[in-house]
PDB file of N, CA and C in Angstrom:
ATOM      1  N   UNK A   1       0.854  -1.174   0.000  1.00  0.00           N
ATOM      2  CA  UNK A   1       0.000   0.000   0.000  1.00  0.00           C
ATOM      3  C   UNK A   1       0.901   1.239   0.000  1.00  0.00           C
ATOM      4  N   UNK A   2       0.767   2.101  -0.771  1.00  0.00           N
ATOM      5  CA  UNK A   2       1.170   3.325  -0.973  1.00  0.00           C
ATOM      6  C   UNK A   2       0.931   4.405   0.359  1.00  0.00           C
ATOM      7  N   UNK A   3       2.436   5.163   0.472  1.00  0.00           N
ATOM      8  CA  UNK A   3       1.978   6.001   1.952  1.00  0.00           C
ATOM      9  C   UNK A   3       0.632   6.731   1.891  1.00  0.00           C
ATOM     10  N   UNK A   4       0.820   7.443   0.709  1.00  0.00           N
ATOM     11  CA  UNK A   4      -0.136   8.357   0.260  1.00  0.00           C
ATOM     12  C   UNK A   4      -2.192   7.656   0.698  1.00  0.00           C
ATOM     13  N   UNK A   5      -2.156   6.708   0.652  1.00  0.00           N
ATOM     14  CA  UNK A   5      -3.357   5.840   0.216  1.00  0.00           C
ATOM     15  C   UNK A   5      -3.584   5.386   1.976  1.00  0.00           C
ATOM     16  N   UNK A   6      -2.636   5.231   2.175  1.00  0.00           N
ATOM     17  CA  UNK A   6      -2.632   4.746   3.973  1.00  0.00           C
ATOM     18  C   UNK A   6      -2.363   6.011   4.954  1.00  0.00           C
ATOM     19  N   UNK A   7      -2.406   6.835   4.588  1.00  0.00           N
ATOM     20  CA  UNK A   7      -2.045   8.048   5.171  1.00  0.00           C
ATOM     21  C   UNK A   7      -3.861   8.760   4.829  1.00  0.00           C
ATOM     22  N   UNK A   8      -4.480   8.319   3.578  1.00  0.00           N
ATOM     23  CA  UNK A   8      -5.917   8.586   3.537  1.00  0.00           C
ATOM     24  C   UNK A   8      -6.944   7.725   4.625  1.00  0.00           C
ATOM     25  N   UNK A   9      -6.593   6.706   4.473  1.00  0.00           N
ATOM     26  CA  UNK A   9      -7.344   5.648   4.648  1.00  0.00           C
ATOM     27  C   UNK A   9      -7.202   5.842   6.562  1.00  0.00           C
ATOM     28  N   UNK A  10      -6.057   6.047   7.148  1.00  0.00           N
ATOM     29  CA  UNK A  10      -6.008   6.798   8.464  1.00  0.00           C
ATOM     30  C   UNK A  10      -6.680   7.513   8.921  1.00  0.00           C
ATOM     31  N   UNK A  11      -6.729   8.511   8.531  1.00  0.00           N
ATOM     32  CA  UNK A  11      -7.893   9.692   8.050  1.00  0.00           C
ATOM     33  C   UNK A  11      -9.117   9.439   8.521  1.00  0.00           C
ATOM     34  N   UNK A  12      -8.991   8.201   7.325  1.00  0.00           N
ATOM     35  CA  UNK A  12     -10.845   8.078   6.977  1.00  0.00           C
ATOM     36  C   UNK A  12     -11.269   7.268   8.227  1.00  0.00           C
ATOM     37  N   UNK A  13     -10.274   6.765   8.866  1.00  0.00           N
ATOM     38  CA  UNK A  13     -10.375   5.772  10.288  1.00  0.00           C
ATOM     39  C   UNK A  13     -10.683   6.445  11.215  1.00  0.00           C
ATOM     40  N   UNK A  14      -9.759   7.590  11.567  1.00  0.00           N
ATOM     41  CA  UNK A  14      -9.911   8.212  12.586  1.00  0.00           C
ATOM     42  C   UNK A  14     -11.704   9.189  12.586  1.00  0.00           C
ATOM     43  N   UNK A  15     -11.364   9.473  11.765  1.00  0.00           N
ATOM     44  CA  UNK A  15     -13.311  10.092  11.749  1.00  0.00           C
ATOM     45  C   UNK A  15     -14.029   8.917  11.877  1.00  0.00           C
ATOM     46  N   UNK A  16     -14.150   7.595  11.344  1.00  0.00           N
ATOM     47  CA  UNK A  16     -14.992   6.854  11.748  1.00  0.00           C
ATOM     48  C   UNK A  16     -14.853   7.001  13.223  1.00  0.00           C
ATOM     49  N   UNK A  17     -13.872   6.644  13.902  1.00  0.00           N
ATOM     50  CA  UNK A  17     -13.593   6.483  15.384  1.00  0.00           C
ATOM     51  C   UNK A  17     -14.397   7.754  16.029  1.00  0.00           C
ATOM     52  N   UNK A  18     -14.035   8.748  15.519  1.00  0.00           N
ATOM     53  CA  UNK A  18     -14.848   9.822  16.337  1.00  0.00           C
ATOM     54  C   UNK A  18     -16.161  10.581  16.119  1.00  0.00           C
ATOM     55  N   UNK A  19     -16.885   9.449  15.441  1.00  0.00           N
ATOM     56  CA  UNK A  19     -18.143   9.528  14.601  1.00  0.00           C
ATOM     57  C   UNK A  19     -18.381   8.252  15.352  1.00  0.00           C
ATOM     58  N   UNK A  20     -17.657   7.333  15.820  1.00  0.00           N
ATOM     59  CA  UNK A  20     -18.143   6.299  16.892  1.00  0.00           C
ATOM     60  C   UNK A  20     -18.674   5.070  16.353  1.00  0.00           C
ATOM     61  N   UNK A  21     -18.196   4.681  15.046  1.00  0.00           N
ATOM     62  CA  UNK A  21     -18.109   4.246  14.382  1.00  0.00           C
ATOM     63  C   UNK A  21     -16.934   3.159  14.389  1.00  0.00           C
ATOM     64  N   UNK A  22     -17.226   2.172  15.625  1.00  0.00           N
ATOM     65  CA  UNK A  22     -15.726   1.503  16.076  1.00  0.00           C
ATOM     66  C   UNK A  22     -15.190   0.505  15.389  1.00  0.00           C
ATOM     67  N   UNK A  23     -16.523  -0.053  14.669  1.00  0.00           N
ATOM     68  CA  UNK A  23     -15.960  -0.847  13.887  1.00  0.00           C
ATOM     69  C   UNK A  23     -15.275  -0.949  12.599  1.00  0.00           C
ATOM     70  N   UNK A  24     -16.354  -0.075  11.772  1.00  0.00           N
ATOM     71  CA  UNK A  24     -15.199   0.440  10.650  1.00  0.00           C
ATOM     72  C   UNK A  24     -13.855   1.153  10.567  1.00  0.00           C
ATOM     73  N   UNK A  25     -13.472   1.423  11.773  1.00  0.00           N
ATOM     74  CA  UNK A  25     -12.664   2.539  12.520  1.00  0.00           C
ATOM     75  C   UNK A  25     -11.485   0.868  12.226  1.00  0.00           C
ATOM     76  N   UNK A  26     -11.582   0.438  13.508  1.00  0.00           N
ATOM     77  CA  UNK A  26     -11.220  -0.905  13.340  1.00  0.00           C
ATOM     78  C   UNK A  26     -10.631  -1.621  12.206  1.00  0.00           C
ATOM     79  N   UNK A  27     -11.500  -1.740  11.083  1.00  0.00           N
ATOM     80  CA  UNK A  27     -11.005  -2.285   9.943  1.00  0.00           C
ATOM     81  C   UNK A  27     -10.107  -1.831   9.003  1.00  0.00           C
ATOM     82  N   UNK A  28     -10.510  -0.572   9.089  1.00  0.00           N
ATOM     83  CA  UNK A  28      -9.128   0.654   8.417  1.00  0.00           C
ATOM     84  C   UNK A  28      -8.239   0.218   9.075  1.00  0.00           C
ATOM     85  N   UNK A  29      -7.889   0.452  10.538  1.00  0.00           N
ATOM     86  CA  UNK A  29      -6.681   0.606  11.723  1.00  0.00           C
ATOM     87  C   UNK A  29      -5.851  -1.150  10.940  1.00  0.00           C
ATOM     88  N   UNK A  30      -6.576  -1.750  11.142  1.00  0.00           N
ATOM     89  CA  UNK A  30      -6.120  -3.506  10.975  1.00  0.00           C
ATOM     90  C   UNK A  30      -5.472  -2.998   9.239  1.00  0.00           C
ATOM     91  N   UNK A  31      -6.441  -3.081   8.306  1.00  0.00           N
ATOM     92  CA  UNK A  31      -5.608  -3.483   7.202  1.00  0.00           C
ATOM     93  C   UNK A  31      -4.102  -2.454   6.911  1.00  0.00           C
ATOM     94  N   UNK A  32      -4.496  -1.071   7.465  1.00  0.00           N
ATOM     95  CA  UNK A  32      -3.392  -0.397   7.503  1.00  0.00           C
ATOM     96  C   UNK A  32      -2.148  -0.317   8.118  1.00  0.00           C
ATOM     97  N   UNK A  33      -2.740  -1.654   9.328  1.00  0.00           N
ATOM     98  CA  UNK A  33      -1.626  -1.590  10.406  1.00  0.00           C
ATOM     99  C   UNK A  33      -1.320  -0.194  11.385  1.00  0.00           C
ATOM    100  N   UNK A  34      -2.359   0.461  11.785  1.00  0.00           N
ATOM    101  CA  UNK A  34      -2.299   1.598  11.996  1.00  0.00           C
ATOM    102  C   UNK A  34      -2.084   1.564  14.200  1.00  0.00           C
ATOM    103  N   UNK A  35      -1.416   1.110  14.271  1.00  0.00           N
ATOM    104  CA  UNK A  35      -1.211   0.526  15.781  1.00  0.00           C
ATOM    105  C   UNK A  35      -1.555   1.821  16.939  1.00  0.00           C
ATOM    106  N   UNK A  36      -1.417   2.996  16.733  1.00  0.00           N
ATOM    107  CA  UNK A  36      -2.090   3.479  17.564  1.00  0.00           C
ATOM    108  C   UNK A  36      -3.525   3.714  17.719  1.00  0.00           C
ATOM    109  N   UNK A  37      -4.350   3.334  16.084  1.00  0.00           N
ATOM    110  CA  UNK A  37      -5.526   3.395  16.288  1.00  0.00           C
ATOM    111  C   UNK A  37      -6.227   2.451  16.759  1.00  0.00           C
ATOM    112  N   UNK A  38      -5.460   1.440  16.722  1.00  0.00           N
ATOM    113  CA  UNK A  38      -6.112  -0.104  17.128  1.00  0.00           C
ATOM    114  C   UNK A  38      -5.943   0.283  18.771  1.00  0.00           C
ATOM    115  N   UNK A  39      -5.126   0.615  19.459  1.00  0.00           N
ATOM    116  CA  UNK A  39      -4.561   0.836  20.409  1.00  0.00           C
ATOM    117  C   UNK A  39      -5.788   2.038  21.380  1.00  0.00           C
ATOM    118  N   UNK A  40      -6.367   2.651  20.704  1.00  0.00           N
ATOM    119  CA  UNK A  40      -7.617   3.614  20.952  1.00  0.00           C
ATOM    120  C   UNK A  40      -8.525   2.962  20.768  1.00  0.00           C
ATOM    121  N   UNK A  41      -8.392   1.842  19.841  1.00  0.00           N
ATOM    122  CA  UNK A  41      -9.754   1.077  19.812  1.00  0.00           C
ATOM    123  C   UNK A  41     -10.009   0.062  21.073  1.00  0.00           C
ATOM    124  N   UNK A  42      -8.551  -0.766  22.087  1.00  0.00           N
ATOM    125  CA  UNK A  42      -8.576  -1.228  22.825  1.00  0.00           C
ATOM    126  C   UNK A  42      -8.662  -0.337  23.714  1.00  0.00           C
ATOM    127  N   UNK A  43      -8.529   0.744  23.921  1.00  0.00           N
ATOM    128  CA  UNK A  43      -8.909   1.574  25.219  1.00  0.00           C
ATOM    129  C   UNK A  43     -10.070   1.883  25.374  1.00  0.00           C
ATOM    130  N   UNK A  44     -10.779   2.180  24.344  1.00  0.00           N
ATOM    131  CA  UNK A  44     -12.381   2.364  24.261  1.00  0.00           C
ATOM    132  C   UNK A  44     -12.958   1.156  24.773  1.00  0.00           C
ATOM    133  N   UNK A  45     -12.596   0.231  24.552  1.00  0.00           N
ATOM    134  CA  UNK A  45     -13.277  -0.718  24.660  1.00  0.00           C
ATOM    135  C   UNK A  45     -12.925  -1.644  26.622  1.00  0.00           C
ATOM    136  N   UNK A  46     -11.668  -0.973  26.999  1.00  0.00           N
ATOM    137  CA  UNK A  46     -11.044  -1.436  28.122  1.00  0.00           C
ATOM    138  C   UNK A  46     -11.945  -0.409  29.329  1.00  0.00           C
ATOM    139  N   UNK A  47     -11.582   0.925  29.028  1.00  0.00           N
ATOM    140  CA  UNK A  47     -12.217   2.173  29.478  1.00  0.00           C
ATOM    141  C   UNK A  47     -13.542   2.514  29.259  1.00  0.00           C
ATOM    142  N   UNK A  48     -13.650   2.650  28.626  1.00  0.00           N
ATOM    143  CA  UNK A  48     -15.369   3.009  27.986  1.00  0.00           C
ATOM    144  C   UNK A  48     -16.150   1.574  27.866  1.00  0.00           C
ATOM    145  N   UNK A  49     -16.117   1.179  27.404  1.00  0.00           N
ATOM    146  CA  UNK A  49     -17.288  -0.101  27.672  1.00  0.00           C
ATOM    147  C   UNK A  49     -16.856  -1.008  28.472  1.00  0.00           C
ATOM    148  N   UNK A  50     -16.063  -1.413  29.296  1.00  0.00           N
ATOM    149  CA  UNK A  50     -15.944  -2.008  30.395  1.00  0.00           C
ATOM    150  C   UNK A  50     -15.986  -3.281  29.702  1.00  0.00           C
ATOM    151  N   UNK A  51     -15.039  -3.645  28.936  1.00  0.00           N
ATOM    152  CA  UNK A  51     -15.317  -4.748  27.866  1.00  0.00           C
ATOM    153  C   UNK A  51     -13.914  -5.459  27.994  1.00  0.00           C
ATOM    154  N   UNK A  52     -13.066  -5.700  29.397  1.00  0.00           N
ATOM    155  CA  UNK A  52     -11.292  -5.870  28.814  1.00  0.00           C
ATOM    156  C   UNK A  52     -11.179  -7.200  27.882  1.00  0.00           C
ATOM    157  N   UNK A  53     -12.243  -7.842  28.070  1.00  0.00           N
ATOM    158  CA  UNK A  53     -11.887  -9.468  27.191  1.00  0.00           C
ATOM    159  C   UNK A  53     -11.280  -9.122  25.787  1.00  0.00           C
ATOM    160  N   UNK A  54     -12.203  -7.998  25.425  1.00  0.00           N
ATOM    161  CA  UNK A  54     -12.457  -7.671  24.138  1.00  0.00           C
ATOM    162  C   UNK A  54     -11.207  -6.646  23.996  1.00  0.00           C
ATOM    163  N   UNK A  55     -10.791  -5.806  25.022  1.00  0.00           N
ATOM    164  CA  UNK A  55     -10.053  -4.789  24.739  1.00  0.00           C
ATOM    165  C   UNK A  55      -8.629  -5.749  24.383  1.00  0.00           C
ATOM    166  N   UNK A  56      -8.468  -7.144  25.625  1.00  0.00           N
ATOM    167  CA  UNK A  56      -7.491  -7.561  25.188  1.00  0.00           C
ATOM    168  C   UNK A  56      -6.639  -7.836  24.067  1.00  0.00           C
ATOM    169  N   UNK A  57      -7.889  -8.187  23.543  1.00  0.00           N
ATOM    170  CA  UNK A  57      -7.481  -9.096  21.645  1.00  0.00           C
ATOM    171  C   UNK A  57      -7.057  -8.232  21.068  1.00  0.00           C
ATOM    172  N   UNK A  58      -7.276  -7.131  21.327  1.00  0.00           N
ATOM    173  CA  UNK A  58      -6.557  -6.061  20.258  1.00  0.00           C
ATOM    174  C   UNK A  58      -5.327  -5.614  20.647  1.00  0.00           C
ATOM    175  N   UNK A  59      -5.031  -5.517  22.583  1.00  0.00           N
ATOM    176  CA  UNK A  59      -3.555  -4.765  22.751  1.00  0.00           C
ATOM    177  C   UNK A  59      -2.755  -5.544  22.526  1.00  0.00           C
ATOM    178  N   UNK A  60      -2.866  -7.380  22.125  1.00  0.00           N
ATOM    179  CA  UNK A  60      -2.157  -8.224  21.927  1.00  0.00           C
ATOM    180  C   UNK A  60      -1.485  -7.984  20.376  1.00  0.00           C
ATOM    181  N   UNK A  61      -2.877  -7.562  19.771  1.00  0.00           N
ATOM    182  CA  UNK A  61      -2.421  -7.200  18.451  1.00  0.00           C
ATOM    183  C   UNK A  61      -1.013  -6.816  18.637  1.00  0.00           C
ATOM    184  N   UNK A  62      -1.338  -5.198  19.368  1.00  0.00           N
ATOM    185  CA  UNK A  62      -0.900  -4.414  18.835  1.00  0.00           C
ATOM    186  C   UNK A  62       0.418  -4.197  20.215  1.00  0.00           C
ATOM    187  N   UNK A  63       0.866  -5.871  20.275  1.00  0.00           N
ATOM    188  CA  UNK A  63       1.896  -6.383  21.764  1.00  0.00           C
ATOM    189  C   UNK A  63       2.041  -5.540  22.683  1.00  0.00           C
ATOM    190  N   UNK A  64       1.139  -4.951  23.413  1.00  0.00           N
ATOM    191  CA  UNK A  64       1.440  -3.731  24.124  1.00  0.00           C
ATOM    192  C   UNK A  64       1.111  -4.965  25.326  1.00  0.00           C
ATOM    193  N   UNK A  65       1.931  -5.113  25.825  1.00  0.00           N
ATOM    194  CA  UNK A  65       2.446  -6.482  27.318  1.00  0.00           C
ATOM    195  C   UNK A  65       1.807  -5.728  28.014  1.00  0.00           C
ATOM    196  N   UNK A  66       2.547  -4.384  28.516  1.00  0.00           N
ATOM    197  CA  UNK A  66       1.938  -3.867  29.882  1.00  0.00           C
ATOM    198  C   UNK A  66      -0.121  -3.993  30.008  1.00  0.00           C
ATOM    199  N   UNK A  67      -0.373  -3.789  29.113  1.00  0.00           N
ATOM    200  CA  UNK A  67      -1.587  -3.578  29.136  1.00  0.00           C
ATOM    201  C   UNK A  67      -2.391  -5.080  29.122  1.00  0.00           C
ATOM    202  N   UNK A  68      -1.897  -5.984  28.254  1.00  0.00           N
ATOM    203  CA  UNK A  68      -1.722  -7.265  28.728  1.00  0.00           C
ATOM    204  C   UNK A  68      -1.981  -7.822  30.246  1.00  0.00           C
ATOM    205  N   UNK A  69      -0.932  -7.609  30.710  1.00  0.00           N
ATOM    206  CA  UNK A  69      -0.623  -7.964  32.077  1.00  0.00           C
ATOM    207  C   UNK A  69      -1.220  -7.474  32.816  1.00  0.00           C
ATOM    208  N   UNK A  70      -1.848  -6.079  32.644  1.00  0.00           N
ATOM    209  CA  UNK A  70      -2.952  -5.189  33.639  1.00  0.00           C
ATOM    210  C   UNK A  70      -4.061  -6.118  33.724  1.00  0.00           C
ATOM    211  N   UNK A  71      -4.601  -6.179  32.648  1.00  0.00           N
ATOM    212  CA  UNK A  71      -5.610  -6.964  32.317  1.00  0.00           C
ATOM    213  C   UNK A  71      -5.603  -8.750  33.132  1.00  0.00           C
ATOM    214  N   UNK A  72      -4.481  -9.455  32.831  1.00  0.00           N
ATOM    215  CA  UNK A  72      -4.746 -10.726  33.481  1.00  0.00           C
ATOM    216  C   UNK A  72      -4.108 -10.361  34.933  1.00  0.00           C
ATOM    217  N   UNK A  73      -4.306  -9.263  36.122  1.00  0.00           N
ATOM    218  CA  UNK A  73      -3.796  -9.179  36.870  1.00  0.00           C
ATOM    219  C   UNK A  73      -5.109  -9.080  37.327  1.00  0.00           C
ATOM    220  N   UNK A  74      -5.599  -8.198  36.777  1.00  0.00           N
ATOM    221  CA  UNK A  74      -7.114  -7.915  37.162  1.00  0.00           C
ATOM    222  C   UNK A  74      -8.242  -8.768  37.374  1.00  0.00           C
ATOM    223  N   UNK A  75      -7.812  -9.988  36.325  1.00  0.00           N
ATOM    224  CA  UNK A  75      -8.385 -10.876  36.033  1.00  0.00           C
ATOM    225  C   UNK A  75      -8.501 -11.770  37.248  1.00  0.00           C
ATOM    226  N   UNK A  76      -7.013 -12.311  37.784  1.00  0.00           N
ATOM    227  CA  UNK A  76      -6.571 -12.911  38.338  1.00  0.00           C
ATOM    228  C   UNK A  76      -7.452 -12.554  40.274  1.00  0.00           C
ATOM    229  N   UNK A  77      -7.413 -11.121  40.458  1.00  0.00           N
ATOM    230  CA  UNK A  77      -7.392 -10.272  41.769  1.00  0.00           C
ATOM    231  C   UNK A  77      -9.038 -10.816  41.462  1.00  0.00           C
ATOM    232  N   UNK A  78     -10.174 -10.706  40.586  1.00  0.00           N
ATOM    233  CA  UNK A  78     -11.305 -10.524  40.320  1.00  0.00           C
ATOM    234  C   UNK A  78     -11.581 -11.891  40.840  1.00  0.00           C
ATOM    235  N   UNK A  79     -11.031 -13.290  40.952  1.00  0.00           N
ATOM    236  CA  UNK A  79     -11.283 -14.693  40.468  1.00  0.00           C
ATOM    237  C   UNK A  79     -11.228 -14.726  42.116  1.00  0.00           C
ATOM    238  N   UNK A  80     -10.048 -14.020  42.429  1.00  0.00           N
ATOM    239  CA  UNK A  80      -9.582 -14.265  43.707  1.00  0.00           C
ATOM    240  C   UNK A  80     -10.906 -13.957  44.730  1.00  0.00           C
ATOM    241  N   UNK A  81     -11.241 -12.684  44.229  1.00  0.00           N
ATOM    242  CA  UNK A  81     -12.435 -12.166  45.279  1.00  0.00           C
ATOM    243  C   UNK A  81     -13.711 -13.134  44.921  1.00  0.00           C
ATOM    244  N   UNK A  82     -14.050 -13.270  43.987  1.00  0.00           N
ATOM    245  CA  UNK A  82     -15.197 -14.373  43.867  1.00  0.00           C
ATOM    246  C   UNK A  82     -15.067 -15.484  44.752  1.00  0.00           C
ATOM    247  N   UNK A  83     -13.705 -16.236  44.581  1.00  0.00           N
ATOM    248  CA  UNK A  83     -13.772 -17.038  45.139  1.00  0.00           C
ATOM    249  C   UNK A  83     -13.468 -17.111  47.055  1.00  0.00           C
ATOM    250  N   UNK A  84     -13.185 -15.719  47.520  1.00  0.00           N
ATOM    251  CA  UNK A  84     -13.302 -15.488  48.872  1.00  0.00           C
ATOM    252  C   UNK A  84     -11.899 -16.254  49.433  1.00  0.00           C
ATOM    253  N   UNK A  85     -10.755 -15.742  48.341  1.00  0.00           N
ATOM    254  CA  UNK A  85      -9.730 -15.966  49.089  1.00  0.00           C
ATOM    255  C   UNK A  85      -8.855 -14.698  48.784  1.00  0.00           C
ATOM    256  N   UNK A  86      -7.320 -14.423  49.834  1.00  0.00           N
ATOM    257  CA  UNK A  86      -6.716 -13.433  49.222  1.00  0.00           C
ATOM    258  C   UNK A  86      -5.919 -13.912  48.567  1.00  0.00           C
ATOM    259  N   UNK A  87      -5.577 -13.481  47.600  1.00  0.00           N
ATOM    260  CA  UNK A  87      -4.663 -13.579  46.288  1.00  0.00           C
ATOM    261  C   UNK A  87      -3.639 -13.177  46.693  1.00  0.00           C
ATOM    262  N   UNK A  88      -2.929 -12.649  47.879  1.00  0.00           N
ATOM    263  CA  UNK A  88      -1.662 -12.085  47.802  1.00  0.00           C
ATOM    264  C   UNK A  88      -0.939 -13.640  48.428  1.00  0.00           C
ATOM    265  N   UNK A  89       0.851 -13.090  47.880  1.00  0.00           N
ATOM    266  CA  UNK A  89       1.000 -14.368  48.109  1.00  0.00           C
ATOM    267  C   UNK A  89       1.451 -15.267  49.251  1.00  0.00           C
ATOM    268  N   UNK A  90       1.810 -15.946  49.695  1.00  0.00           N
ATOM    269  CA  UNK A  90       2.146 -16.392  50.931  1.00  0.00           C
ATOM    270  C   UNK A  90       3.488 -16.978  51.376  1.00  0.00           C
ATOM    271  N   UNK A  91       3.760 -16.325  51.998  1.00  0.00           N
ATOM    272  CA  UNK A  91       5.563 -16.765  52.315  1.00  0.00           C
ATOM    273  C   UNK A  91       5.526 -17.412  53.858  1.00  0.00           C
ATOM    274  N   UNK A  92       6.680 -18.367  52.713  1.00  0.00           N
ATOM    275  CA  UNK A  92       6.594 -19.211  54.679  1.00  0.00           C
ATOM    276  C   UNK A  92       7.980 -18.794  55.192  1.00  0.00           C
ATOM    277  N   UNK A  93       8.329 -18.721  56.394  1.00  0.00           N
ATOM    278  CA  UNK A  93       9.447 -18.173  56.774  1.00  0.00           C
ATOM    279  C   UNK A  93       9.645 -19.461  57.505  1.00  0.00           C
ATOM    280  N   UNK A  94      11.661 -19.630  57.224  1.00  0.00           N
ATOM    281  CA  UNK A  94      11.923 -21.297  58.075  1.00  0.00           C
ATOM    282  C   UNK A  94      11.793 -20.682  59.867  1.00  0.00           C
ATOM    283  N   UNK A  95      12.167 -21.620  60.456  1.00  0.00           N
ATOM    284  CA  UNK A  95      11.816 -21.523  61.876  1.00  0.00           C
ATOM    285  C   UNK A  95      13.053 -20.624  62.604  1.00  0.00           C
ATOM    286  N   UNK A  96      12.839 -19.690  63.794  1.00  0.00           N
ATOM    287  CA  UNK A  96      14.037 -18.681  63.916  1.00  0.00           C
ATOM    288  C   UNK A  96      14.789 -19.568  64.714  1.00  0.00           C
ATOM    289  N   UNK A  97      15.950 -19.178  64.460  1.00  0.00           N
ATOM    290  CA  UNK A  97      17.142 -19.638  65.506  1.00  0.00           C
ATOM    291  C   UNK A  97      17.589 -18.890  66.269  1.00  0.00           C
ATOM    292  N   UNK A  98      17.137 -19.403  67.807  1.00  0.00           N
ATOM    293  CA  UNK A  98      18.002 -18.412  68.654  1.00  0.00           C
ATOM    294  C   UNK A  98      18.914 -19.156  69.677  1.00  0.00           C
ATOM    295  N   UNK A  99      19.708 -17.843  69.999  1.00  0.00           N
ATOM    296  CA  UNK A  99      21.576 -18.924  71.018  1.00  0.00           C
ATOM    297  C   UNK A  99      20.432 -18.935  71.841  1.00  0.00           C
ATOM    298  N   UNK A 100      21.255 -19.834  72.536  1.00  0.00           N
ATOM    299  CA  UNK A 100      20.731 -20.850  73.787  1.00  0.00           C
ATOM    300  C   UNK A 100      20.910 -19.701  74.416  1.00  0.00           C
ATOM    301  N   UNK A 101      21.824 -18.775  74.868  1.00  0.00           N
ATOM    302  CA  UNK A 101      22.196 -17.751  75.850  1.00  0.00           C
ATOM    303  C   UNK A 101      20.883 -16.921  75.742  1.00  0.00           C
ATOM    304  N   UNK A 102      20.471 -16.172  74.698  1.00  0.00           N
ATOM    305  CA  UNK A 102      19.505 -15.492  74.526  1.00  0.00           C
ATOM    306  C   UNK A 102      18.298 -16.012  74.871  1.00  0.00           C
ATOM    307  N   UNK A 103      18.397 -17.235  74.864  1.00  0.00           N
ATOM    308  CA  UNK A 103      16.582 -18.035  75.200  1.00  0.00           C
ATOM    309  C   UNK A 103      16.405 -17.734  76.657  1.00  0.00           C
ATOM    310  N   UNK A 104      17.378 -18.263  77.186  1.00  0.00           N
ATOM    311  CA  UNK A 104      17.795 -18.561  78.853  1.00  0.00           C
ATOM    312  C   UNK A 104      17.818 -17.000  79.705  1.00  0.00           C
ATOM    313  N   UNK A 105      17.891 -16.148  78.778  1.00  0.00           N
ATOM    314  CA  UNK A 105      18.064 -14.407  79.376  1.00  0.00           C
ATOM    315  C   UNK A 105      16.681 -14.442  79.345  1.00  0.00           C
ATOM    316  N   UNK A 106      15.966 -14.326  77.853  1.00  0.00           N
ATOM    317  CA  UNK A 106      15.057 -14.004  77.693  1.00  0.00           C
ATOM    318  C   UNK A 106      13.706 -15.007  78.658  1.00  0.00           C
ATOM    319  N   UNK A 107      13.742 -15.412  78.991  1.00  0.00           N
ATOM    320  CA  UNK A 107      13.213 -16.732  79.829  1.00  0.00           C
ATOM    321  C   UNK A 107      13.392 -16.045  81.557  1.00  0.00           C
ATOM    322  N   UNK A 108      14.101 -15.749  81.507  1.00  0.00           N
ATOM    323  CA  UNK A 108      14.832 -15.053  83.025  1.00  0.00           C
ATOM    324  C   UNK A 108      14.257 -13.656  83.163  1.00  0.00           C
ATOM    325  N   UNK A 109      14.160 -12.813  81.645  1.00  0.00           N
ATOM    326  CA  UNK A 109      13.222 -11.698  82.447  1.00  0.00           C
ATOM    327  C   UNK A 109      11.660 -11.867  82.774  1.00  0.00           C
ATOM    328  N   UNK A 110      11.057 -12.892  81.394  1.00  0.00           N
ATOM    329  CA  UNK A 110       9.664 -13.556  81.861  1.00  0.00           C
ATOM    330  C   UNK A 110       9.254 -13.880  83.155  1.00  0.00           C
ATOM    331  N   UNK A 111      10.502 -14.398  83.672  1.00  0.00           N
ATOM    332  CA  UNK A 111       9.881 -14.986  85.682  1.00  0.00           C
ATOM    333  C   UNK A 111       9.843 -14.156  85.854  1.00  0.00           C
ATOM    334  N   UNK A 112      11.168 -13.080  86.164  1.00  0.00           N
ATOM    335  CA  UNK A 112      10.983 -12.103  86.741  1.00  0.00           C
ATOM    336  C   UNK A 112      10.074 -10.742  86.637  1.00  0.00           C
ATOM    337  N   UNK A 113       9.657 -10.636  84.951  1.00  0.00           N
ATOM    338  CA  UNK A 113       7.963  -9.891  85.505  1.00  0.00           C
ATOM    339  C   UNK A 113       7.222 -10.354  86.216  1.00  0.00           C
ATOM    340  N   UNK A 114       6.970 -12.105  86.141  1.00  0.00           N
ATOM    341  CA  UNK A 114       5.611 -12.795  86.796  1.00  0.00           C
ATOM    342  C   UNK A 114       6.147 -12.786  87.942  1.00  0.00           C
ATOM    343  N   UNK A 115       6.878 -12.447  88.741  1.00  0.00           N
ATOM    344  CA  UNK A 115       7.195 -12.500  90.151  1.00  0.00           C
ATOM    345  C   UNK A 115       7.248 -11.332  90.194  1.00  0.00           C
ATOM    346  N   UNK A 116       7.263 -10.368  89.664  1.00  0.00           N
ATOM    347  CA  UNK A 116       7.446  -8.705  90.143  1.00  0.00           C
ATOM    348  C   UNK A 116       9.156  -8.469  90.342  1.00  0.00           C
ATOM    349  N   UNK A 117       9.972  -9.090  90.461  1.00  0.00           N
ATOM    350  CA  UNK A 117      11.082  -8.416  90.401  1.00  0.00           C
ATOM    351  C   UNK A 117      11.829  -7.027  90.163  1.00  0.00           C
TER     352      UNK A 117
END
């Protein structure tokens, strides 16, 4: 495709888009490869219609990861709350080690609160 012809056809996309017209908007953006319009078309659709399934398929298009990853994070946090658990993650810590000296101090001021000392 000629710049000239894809540089129209942009054009003619972007007024569809803001004539709201998302889909033909869409089909220009795709055959032209026009990645920031596709990229407005997944935000409309992420932002404005509350649609991310849909917004996804397109930022994949158009490999934008971060937005990707927003999306199955969200996904992920959303599944979590349905299912009435927390999603954050869980660390096990090994068991503490303490000197024998320190147990035996620490042990020694314990009586001695419970006795008043």
């Amino acid at each position: 495709m000629e710049s000239s012809e894809r540089i129209k056809l942009i054009r003619l996309g972007n007024e569809l888009f803001n004539d709201k017209n998302i889909e033909g908007a869409l089909k220009i953006f795709v055959k032209t490869g026009y990645r920031d319009g596709i990229t407005r078309i997944a935000d409309y659709y992420f932002y404005d219609k509350k649609m991310p399934l849909v917004a996804l398929r397109y930022y994949r298009m158009v490999k934008r990861e971060d937005k990707v990853r927003e999306i199955f994070e969200r996904m992920v946090f959303a599944l979590g709350k349905l299912l009435g658990k927390n999603t954050a993650p869980k660390v096990e810590l090994p068991p503490l080690k303490v000197s024998p000296k320190l147990k035996i101090l620490a042990e020694e001021i314990l009586q001695r609160e419970k006795t008043g000392e």
